[in-house]
Protein backbone atom coordinates (compact mmCIF):
# COMPACT_ATOMS: atom_id res chain seq x y z
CA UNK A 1 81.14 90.15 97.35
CA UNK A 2 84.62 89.53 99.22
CA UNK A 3 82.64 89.09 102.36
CA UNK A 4 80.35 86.25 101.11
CA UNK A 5 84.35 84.66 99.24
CA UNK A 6 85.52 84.91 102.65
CA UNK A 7 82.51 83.25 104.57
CA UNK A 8 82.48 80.57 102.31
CA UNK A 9 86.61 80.03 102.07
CA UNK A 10 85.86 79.68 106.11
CA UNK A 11 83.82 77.16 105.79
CA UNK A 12 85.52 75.13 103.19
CA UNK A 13 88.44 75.45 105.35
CA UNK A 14 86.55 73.89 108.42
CA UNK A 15 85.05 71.32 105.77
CA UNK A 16 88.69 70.36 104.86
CA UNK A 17 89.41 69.91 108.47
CA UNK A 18 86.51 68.03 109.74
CA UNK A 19 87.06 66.09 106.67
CA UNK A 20 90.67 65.46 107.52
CA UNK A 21 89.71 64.35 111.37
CA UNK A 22 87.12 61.83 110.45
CA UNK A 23 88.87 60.09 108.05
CA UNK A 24 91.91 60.00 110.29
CA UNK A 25 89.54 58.59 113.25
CA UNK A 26 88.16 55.93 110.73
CA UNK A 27 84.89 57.93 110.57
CA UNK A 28 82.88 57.65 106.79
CA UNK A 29 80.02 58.72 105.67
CA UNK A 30 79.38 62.01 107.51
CA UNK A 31 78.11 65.05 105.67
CA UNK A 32 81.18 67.17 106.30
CA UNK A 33 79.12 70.56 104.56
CA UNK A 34 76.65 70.22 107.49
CA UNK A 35 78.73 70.05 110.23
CA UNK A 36 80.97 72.94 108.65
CA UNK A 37 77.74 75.29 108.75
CA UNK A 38 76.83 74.03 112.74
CA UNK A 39 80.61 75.06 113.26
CA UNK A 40 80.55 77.92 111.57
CA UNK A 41 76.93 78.51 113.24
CA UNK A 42 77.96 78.06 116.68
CA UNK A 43 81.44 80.16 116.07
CA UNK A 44 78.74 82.68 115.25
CA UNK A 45 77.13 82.93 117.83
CA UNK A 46 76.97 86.24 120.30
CA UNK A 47 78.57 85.54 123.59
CA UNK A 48 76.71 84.48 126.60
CA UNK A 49 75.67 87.46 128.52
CA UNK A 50 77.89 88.27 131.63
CA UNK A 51 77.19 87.02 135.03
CA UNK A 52 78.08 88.50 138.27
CA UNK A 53 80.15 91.42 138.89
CA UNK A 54 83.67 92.65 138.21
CA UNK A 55 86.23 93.16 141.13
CA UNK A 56 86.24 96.61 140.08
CA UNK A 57 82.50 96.78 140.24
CA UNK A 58 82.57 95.19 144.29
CA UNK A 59 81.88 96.86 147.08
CA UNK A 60 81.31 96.57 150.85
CA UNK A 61 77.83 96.06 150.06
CA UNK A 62 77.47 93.90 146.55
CA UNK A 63 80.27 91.78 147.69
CA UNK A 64 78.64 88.84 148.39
């Protein structure tokens, strides 16, 4: 249950500051729970898998 308190503390917190931006930029109206879960979605998210090759992993042959 304290995982589930802390998701949703996390996105009350992003909420609060989405909430706090727009009304500072003179934005109303904007359904500050849905962009809190496409934050929270998109901080969420795996990364993008690697591209390319470490310097470590270079050679005289791969080095291009």
């Amino acid at each position: 249950m304290a995982m589930a308190d802390q998701g949703s503390a996390h996105r009350v917190a992003i909420a609060d500051a989405l909430a706090r931006e727009l009304q500072r930029q003179g934005i109303g109206g904007a359904d500050t729970e849905a962009l809190a879960g496409a934050v929270e979605n998109a901080l969420n998210q795996p990364p993008p898998a690697e591209e390319g090759k470490r310097p470590e992993d270079l050679n005289s042959t791969n080095d291009d």
